[in-house]
PDB file of N, CA and C in Angstrom:
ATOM      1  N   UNK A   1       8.759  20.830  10.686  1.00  0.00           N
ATOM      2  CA  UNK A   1       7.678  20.292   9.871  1.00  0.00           C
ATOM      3  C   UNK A   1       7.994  18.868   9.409  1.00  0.00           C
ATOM      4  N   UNK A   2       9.338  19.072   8.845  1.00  0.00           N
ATOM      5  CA  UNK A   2       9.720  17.326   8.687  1.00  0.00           C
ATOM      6  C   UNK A   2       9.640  16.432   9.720  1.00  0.00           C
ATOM      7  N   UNK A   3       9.350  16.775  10.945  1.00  0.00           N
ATOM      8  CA  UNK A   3      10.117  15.853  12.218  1.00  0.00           C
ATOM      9  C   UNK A   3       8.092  15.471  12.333  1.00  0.00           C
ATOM     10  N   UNK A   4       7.477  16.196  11.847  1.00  0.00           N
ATOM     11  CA  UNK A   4       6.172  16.059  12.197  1.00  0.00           C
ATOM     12  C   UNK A   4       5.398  14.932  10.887  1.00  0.00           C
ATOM     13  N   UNK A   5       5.707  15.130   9.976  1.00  0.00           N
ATOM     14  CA  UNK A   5       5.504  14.316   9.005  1.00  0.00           C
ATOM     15  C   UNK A   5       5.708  12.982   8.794  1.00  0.00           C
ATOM     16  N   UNK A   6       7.397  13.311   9.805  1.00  0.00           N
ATOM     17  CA  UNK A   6       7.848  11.851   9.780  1.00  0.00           C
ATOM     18  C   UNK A   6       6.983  11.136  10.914  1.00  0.00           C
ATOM     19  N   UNK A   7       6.261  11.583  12.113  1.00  0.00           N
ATOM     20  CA  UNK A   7       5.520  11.017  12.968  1.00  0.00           C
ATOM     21  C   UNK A   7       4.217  10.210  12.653  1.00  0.00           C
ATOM     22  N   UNK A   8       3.701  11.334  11.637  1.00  0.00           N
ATOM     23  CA  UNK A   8       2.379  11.294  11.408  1.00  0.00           C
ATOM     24  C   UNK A   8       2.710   9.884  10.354  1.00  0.00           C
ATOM     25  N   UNK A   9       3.491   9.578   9.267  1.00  0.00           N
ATOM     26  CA  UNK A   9       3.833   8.931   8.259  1.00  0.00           C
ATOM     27  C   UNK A   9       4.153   6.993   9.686  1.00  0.00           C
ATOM     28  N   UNK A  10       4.573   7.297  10.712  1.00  0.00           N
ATOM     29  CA  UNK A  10       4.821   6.156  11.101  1.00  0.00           C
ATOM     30  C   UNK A  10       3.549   5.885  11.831  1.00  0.00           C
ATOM     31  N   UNK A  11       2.914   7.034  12.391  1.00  0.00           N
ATOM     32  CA  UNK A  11       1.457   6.064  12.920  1.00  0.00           C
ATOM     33  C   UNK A  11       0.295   5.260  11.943  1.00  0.00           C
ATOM     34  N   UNK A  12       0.406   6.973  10.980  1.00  0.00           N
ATOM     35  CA  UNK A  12      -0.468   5.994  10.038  1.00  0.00           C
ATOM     36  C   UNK A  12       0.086   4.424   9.488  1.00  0.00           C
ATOM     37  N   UNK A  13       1.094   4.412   9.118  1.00  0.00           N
ATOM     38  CA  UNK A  13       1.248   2.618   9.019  1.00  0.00           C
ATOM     39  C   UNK A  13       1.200   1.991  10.411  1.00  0.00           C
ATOM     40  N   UNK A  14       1.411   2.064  11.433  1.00  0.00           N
ATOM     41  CA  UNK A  14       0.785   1.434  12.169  1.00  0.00           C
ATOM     42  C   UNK A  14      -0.474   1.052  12.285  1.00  0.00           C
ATOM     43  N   UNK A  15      -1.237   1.872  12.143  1.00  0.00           N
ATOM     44  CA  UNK A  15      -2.708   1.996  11.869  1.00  0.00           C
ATOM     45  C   UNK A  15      -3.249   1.152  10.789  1.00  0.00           C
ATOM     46  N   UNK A  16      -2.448   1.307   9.596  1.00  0.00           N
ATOM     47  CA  UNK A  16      -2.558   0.668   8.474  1.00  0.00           C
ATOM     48  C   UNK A  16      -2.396  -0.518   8.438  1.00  0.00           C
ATOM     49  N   UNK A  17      -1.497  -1.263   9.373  1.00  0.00           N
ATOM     50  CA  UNK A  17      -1.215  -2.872  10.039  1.00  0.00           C
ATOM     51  C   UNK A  17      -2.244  -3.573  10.455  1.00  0.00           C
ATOM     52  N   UNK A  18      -2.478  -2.560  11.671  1.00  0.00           N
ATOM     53  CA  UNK A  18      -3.721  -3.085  12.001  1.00  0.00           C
ATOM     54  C   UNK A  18      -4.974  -3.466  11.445  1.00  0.00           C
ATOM     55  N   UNK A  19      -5.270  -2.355  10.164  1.00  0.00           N
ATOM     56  CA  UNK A  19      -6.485  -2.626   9.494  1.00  0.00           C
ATOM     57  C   UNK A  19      -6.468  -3.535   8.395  1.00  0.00           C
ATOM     58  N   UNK A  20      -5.427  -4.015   8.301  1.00  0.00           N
ATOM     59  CA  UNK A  20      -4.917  -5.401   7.360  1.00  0.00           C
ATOM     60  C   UNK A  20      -5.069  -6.312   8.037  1.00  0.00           C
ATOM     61  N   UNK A  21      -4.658  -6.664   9.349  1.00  0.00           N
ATOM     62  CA  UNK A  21      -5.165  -7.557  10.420  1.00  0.00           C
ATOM     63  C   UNK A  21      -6.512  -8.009  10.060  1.00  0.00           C
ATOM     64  N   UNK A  22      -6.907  -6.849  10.451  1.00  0.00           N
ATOM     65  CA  UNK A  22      -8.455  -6.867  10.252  1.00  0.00           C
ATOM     66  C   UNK A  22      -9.099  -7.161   9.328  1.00  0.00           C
ATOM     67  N   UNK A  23      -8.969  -7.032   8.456  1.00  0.00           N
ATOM     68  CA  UNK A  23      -9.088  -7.018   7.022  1.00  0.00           C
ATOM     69  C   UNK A  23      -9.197  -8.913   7.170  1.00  0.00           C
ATOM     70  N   UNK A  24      -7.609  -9.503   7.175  1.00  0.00           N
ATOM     71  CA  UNK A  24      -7.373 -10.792   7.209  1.00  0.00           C
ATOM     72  C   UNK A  24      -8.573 -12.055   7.908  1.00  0.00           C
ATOM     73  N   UNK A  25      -8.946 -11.111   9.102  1.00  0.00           N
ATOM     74  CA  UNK A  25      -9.945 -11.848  10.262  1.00  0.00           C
ATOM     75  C   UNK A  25     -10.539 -12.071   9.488  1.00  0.00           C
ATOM     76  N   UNK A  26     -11.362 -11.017   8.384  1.00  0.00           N
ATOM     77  CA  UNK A  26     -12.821 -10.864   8.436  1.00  0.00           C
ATOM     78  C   UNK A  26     -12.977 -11.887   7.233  1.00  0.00           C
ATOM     79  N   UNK A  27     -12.247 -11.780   5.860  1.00  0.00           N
ATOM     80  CA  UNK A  27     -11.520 -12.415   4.961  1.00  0.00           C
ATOM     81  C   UNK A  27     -11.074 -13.783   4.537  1.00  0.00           C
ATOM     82  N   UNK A  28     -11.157 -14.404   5.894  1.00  0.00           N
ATOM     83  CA  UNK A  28     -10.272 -15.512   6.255  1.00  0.00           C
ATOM     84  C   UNK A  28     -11.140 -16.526   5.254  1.00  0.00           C
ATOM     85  N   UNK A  29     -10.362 -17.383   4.735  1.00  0.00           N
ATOM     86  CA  UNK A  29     -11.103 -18.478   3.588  1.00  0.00           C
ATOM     87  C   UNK A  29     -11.332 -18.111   2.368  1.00  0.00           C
ATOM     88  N   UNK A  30     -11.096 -16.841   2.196  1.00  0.00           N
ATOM     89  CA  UNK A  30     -11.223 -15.837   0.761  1.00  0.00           C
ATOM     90  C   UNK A  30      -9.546 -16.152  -0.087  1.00  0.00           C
ATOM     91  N   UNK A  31      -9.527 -16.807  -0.912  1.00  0.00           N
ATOM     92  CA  UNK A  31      -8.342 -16.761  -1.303  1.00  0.00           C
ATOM     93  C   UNK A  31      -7.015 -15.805  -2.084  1.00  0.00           C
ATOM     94  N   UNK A  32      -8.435 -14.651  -2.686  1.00  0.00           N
ATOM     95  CA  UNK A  32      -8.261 -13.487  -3.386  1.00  0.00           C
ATOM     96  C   UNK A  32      -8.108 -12.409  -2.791  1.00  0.00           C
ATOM     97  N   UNK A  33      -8.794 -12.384  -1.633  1.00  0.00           N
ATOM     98  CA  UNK A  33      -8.809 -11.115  -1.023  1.00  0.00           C
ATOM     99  C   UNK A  33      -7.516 -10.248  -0.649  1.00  0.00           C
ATOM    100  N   UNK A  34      -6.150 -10.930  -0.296  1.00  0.00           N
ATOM    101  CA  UNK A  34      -5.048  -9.949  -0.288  1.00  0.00           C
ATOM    102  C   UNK A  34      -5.181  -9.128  -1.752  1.00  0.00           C
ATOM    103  N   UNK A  35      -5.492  -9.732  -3.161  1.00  0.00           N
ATOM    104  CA  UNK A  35      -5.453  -8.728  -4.392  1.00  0.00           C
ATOM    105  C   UNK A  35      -6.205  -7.993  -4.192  1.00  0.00           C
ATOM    106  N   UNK A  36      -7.599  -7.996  -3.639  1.00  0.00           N
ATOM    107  CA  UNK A  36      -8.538  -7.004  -3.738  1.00  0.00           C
ATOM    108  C   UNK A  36      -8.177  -6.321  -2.550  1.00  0.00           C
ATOM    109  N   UNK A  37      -7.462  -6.321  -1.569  1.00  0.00           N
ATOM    110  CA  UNK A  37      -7.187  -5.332  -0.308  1.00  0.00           C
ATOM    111  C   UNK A  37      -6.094  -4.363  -1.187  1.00  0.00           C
ATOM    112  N   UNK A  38      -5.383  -4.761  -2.086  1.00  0.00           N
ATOM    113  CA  UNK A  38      -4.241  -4.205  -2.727  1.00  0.00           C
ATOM    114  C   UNK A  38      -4.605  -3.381  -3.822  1.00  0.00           C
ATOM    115  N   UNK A  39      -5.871  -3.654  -5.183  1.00  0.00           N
ATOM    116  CA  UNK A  39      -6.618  -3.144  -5.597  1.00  0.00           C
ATOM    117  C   UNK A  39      -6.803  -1.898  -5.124  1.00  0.00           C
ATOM    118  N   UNK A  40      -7.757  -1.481  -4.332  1.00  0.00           N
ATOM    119  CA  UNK A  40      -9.002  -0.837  -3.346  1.00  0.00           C
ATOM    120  C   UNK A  40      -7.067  -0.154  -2.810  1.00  0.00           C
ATOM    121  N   UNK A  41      -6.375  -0.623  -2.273  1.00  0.00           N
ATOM    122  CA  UNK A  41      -5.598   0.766  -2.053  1.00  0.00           C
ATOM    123  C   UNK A  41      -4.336   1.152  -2.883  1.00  0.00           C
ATOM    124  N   UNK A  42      -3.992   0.406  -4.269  1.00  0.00           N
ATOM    125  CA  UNK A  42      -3.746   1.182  -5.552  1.00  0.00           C
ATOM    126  C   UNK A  42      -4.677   2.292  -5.771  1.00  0.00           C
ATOM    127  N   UNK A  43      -5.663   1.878  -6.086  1.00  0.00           N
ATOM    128  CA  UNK A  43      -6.839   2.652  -6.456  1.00  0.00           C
ATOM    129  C   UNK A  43      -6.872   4.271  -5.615  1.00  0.00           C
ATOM    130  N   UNK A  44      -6.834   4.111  -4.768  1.00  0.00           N
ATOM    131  CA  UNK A  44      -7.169   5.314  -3.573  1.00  0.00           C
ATOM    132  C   UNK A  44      -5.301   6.072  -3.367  1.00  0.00           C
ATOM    133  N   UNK A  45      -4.563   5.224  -4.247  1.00  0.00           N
ATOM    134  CA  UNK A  45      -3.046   6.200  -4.210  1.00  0.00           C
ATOM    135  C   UNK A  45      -3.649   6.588  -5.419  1.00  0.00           C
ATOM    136  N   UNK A  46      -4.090   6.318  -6.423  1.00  0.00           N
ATOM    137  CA  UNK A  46      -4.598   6.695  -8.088  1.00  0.00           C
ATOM    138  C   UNK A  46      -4.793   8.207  -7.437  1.00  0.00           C
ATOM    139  N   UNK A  47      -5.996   7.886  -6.728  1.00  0.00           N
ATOM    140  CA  UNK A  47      -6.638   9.335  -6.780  1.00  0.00           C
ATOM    141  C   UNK A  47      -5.986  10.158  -6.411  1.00  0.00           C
ATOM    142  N   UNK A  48      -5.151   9.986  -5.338  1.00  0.00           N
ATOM    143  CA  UNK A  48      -4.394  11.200  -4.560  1.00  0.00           C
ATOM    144  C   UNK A  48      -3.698  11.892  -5.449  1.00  0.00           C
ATOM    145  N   UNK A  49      -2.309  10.473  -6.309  1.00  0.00           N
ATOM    146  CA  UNK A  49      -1.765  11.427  -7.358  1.00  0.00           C
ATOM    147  C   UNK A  49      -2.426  11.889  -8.433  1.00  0.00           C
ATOM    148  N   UNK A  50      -3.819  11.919  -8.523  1.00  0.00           N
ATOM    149  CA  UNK A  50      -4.556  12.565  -9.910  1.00  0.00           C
ATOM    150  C   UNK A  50      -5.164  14.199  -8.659  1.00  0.00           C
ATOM    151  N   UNK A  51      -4.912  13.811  -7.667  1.00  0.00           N
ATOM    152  CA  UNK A  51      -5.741  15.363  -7.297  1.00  0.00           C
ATOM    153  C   UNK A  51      -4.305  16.132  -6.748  1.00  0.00           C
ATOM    154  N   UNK A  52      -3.099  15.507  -6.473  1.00  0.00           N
ATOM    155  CA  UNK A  52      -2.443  16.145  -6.113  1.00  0.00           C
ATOM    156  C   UNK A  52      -1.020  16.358  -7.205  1.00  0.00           C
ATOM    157  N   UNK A  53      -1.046  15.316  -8.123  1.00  0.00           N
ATOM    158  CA  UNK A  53       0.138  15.297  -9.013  1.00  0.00           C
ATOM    159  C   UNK A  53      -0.086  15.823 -10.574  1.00  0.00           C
ATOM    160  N   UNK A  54      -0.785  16.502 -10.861  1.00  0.00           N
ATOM    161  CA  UNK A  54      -1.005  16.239 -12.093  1.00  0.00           C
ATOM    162  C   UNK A  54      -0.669  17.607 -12.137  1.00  0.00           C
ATOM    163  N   UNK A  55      -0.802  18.516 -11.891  1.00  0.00           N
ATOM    164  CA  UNK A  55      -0.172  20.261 -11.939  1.00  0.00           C
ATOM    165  C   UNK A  55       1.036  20.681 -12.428  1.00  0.00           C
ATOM    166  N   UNK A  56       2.030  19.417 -11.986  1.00  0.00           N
ATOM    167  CA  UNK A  56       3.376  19.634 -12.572  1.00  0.00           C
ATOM    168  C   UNK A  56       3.793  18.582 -12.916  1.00  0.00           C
ATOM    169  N   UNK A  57       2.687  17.824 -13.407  1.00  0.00           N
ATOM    170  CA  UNK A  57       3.557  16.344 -14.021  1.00  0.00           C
ATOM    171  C   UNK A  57       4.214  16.775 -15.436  1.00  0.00           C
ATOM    172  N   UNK A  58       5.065  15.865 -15.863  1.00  0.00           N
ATOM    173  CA  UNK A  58       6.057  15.656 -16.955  1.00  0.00           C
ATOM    174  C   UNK A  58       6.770  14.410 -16.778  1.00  0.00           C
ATOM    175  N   UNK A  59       6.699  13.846 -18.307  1.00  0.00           N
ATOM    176  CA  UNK A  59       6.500  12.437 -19.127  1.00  0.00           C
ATOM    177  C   UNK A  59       8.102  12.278 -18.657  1.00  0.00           C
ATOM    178  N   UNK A  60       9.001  11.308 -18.500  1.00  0.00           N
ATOM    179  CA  UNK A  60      10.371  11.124 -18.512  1.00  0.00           C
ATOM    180  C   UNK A  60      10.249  10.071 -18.585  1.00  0.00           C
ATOM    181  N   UNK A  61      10.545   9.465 -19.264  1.00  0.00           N
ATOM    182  CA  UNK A  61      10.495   7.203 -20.168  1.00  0.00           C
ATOM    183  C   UNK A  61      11.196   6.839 -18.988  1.00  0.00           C
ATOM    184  N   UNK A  62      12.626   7.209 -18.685  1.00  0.00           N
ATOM    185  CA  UNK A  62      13.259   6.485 -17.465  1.00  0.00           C
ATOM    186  C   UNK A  62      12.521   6.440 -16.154  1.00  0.00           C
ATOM    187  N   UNK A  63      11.920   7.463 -15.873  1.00  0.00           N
ATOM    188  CA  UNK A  63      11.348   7.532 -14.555  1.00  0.00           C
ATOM    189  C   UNK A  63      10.137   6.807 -14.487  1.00  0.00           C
ATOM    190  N   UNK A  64       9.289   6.635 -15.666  1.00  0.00           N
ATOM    191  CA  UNK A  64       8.594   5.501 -16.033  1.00  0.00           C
ATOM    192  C   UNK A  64       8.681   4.128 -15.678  1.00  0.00           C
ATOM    193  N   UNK A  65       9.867   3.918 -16.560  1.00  0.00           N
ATOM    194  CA  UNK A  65      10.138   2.332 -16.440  1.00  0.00           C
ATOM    195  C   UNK A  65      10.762   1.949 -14.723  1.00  0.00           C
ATOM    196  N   UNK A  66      11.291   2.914 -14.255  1.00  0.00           N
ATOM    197  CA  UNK A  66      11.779   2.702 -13.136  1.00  0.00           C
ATOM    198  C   UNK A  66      10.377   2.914 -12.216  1.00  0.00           C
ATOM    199  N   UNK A  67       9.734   3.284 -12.466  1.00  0.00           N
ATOM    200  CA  UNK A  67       8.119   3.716 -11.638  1.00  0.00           C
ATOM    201  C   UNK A  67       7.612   2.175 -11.462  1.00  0.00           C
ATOM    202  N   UNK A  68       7.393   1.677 -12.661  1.00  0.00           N
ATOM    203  CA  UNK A  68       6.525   0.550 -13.111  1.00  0.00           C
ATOM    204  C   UNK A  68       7.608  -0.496 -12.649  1.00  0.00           C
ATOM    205  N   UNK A  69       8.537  -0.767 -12.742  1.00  0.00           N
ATOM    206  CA  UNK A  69       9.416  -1.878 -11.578  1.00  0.00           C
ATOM    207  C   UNK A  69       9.194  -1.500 -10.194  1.00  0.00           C
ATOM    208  N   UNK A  70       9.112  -0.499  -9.585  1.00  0.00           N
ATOM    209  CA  UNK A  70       8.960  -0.364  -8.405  1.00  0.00           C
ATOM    210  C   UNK A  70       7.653  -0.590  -8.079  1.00  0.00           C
ATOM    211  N   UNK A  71       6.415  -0.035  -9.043  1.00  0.00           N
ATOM    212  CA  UNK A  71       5.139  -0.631  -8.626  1.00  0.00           C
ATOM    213  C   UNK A  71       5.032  -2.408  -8.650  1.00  0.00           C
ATOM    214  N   UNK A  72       5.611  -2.758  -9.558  1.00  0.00           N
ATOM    215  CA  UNK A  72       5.500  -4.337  -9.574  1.00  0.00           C
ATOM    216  C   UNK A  72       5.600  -4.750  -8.057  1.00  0.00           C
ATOM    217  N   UNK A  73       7.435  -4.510  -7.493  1.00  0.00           N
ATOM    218  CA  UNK A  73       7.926  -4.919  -6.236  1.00  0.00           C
ATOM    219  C   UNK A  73       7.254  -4.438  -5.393  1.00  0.00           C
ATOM    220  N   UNK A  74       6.759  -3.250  -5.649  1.00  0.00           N
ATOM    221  CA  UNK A  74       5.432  -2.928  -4.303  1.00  0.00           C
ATOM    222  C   UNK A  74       4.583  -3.506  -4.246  1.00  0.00           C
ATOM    223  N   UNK A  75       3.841  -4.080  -5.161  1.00  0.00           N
ATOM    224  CA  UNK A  75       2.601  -4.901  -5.314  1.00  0.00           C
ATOM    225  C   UNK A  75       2.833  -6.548  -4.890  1.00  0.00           C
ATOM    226  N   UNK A  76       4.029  -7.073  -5.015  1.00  0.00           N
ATOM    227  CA  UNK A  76       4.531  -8.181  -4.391  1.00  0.00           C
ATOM    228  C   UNK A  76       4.730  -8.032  -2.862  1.00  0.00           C
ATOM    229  N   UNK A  77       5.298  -6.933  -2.521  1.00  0.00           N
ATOM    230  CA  UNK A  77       5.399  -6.410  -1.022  1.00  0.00           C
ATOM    231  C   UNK A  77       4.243  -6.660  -0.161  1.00  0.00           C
ATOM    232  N   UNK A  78       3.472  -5.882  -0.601  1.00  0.00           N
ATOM    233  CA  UNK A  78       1.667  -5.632  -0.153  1.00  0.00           C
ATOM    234  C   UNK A  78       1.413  -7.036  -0.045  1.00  0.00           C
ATOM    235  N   UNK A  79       1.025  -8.015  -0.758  1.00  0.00           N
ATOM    236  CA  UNK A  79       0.515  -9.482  -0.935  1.00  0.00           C
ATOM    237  C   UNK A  79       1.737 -10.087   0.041  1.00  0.00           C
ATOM    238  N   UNK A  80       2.774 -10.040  -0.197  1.00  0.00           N
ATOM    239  CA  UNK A  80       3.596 -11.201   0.979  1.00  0.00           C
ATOM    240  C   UNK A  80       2.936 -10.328   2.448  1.00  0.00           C
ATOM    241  N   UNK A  81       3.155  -9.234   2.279  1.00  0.00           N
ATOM    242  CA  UNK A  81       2.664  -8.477   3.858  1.00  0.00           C
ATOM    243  C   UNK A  81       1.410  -8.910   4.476  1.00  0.00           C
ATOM    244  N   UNK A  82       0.491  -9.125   3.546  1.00  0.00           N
ATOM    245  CA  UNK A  82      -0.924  -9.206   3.619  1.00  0.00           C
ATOM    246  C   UNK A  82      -0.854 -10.836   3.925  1.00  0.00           C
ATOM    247  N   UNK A  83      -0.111 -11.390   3.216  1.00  0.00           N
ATOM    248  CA  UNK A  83       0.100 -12.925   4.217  1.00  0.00           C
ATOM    249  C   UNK A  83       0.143 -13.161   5.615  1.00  0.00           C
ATOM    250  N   UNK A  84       1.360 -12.656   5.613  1.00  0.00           N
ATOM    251  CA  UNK A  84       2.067 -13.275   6.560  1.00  0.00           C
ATOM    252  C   UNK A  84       1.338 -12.203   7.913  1.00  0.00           C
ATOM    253  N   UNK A  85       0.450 -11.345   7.472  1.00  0.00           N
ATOM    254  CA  UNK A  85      -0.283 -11.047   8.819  1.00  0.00           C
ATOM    255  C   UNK A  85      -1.508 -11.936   9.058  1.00  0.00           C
ATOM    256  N   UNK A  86      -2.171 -12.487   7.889  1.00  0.00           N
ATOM    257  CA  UNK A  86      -2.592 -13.930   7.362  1.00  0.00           C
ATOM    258  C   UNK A  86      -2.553 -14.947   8.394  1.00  0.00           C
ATOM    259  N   UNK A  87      -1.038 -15.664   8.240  1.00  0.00           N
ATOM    260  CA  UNK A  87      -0.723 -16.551   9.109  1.00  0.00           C
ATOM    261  C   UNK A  87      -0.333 -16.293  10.171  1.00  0.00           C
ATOM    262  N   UNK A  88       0.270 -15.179  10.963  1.00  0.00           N
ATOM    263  CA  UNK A  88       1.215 -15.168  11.595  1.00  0.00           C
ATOM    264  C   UNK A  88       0.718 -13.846  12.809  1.00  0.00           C
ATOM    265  N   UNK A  89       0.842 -13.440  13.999  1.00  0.00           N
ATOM    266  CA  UNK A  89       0.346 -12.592  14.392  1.00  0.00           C
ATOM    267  C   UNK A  89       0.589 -11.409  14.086  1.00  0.00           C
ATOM    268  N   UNK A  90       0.037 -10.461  14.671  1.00  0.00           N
ATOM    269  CA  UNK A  90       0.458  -9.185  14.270  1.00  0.00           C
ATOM    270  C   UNK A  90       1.438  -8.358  14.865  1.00  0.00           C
ATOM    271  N   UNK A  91       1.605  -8.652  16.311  1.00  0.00           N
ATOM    272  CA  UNK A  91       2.251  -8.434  17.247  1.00  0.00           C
ATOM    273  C   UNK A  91       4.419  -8.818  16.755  1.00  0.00           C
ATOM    274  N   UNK A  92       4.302  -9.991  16.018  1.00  0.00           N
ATOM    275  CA  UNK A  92       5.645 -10.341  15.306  1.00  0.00           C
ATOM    276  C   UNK A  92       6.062  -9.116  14.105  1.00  0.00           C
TER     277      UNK A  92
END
């Protein structure tokens, strides 16, 4: 089951590359639009962990603060990513 997850987990980002590509084409001259591509899929992880996490959630401050640094660096991730498919092909 793991060996299958891990498959499914690498196409979909492939997939997910591509539609950032795309995204970029359509976009192009928009100066904002990497935030709002990043937005629109914060937003749509929101939901997942509100339909799938909330059953056994519990509050822990450390896991918090360590949550919210890692969302920061993810959210910097996403925007340099969303560049440099921007400038640069996709194929690199």
């Amino acid at each position: 089951m793991n060996y299958i997850l891990m498959v499914i987990t690498v196409l979909v980002s492939g997939v997910q590359s591509i539609f950032r590509k795309q995204f970029n084409i359509k976009t192009e001259g928009i100066s904002c639009a990497p935030f709002v591509f990043n937005l629109v899929a914060s937003l749509a992880a929101i939901v997942f962990l509100l339909c799938f996490g909330l059953a056994d959630f519990t509050f822990h401050l450390p896991t918090v603060l360590y949550a919210v640094c890692f969302g920061l660096l993810s959210e910097a991730a996403m925007v340099t990513i969303l560049y440099a498919f921007m400038y640069g092909p996709l194929s690199l």
